[in-house]
Protein backbone atom coordinates (compact mmCIF):
# COMPACT_ATOMS: atom_id res chain seq x y z
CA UNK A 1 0.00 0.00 0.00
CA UNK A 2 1.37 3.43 -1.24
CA UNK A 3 0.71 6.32 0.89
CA UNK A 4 1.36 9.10 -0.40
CA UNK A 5 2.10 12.38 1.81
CA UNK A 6 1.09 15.49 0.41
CA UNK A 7 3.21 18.04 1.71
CA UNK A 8 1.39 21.49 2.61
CA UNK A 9 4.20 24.57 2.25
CA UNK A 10 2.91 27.55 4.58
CA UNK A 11 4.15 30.85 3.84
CA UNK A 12 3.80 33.15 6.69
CA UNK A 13 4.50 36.52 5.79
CA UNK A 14 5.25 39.24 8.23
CA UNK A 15 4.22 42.41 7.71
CA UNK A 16 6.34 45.19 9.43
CA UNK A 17 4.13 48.17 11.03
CA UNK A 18 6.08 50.85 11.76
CA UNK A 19 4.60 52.37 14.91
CA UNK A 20 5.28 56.10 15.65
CA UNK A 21 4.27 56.38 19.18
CA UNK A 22 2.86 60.16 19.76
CA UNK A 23 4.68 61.62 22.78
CA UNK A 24 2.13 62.91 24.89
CA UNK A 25 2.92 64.55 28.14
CA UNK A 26 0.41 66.21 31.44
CA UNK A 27 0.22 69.52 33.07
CA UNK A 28 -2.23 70.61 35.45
CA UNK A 29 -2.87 73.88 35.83
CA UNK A 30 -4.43 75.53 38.82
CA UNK A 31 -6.47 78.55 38.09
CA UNK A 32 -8.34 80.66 41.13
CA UNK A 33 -10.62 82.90 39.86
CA UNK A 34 -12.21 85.27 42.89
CA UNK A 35 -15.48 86.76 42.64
CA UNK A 36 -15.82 90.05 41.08
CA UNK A 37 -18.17 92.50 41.72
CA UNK A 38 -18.06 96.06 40.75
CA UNK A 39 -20.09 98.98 39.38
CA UNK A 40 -19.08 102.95 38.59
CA UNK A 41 -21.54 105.48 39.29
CA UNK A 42 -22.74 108.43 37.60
CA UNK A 43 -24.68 111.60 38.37
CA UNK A 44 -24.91 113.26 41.33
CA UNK A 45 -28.60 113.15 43.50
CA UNK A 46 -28.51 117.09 43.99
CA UNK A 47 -32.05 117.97 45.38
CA UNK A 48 -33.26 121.27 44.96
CA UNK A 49 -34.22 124.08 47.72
CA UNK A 50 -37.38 123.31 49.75
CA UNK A 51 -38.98 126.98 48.80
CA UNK A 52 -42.61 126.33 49.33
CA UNK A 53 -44.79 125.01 51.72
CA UNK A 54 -46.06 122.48 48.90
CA UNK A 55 -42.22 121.72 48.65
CA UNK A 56 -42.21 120.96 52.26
CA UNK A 57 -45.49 118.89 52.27
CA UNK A 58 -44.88 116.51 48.96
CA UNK A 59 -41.16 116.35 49.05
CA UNK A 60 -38.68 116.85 46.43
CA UNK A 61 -37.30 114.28 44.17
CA UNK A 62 -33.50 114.18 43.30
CA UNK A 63 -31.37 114.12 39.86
CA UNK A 64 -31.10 110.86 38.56
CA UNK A 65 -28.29 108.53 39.55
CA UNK A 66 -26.93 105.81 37.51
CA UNK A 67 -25.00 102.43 38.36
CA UNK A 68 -23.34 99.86 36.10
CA UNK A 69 -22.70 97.23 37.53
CA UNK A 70 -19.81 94.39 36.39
CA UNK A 71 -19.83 90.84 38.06
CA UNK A 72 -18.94 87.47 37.68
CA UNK A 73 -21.53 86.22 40.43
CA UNK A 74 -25.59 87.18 41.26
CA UNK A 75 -25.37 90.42 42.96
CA UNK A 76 -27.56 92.56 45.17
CA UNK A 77 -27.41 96.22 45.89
CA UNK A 78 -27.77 97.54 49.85
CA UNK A 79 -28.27 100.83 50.79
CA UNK A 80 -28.27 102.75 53.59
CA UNK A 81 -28.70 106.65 55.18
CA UNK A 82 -25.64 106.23 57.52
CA UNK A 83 -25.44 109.89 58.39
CA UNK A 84 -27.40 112.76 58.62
CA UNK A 85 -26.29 116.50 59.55
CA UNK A 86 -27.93 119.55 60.24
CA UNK A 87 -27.21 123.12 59.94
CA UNK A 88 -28.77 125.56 61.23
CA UNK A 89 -29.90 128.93 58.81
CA UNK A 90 -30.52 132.67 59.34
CA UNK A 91 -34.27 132.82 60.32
CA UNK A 92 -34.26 129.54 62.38
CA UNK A 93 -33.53 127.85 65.32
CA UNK A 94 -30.00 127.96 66.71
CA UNK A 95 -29.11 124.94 66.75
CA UNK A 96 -31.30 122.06 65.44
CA UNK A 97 -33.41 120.16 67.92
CA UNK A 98 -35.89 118.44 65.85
CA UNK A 99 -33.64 117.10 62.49
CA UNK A 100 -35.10 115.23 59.31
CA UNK A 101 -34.49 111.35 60.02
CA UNK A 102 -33.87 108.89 57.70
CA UNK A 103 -37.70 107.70 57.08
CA UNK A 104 -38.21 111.13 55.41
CA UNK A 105 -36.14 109.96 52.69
CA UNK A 106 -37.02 107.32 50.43
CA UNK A 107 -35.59 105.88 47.45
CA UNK A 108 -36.89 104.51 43.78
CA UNK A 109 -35.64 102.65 40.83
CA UNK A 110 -36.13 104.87 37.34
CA UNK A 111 -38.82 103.69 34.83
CA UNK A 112 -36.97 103.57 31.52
CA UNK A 113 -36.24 106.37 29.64
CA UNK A 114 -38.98 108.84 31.18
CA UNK A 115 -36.50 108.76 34.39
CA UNK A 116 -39.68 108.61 36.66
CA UNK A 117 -40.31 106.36 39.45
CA UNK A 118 -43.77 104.81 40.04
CA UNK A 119 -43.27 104.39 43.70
CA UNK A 120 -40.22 105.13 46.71
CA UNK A 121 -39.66 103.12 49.39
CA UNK A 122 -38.22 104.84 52.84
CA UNK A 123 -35.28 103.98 54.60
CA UNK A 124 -35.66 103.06 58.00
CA UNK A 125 -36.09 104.75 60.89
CA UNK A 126 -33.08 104.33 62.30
CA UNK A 127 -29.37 105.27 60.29
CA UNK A 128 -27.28 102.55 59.34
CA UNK A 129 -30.09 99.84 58.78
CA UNK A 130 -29.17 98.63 55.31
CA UNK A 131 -32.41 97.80 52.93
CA UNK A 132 -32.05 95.87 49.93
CA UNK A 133 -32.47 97.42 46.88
CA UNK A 134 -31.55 95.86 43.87
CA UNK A 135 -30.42 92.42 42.62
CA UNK A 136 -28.89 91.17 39.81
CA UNK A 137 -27.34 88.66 37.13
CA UNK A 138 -23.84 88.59 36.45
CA UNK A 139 -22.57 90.30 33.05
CA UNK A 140 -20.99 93.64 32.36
CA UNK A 141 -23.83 96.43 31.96
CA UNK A 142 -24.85 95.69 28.55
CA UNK A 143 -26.76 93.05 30.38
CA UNK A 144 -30.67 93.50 30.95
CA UNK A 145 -30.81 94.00 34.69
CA UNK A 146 -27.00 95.48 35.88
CA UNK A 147 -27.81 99.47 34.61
CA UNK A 148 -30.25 100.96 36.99
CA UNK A 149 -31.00 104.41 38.07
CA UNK A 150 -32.02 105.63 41.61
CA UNK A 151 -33.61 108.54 42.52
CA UNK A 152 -34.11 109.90 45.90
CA UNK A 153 -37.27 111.76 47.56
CA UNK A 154 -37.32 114.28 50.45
CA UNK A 155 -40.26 114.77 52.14
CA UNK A 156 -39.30 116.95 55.46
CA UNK A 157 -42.35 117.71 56.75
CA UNK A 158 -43.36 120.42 58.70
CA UNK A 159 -41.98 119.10 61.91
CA UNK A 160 -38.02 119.30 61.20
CA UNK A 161 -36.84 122.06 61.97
CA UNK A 162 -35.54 124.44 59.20
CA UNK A 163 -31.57 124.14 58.14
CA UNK A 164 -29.31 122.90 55.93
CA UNK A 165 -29.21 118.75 55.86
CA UNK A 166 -26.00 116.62 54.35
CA UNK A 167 -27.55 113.31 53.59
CA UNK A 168 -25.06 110.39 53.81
CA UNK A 169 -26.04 107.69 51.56
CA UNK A 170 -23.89 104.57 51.22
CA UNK A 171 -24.56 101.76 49.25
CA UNK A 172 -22.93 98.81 49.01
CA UNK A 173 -22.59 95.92 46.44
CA UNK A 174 -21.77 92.27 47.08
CA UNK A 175 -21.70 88.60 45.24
CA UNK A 176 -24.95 86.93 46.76
């Protein structure tokens, strides 16, 4: 009996892949960024003289004051009368014994363009008691909401006595 072997050749080919291995290397970088909040003011809230007794009675309302405001967080707007001084004038008492207090003064946000103010809201009736007035989203100014304008009223009465009053109004800004 024959056998017969058949003999199988294999070729193996190798194929050579040339690998270029990317060098890659890590840096970590550690960035603190704080929170900014700022705002620049404009206008000054000069209120006119108190001349009439209508004057005296309704109050007067102050120029218009402007704040931009520039933050990288919400923000709200406190305010507060934190001093009040009185002077007294030719014609009145000597020295003041009945000066205007802080809840004669009241404050309002401007309605647009018209630079009225539907309603003012008084400060309180004792100095230094902060009252929110405004919040806000953060931006620069071109955003709706961090331009506003204030306005201030002054209603004396008719039972402070007569003088000349420097109104100390400080408001401050913070990240909420």
């Amino acid at each position: 009996m024959k056998i017969t072997i058949k003999k199988f050749t294999i070729t193996l080919s190798f194929i050579m892949l040339t690998v270029v291995f990317a060098s890659a290397q890590v840096q970590n970088l550690s960035v603190a960024i704080s929170s900014s909040v700022n705002t620049a003011v404009t206008g000054t809230p000069t209120v006119g003289a108190f001349a009439t007794q209508a004057d005296i009675e309704t109050g007067l309302i102050s120029d218009p004051v402007t704040f931009a405001v520039k933050s990288n967080r919400l923000w709200k707007v406190n305010t507060a009368v934190t001093s009040i001084t009185g002077t007294a004038i030719t014609g009145g008492p000597v020295t003041i014994a009945f000066p205007l207090p802080p809840q004669n003064i009241a404050w309002g946000t401007v309605n647009g363009n018209a630079q009225t103010v539907s309603s003012f809201t008084a400060f309180g009736s004792l100095v230094n008691t902060a009252t929110e007035i405004k919040t806000g989203p953060r931006g620069a100014p071109a955003v709706i909401g961090n331009e506003f304008t204030l306005r201030y009223k002054i209603i004396p009465g008719f039972l402070v006595d007569p003088g000349t009053y420097a109104v100390v109004v400080t408001h401050t800004i913070s990240a909420q």
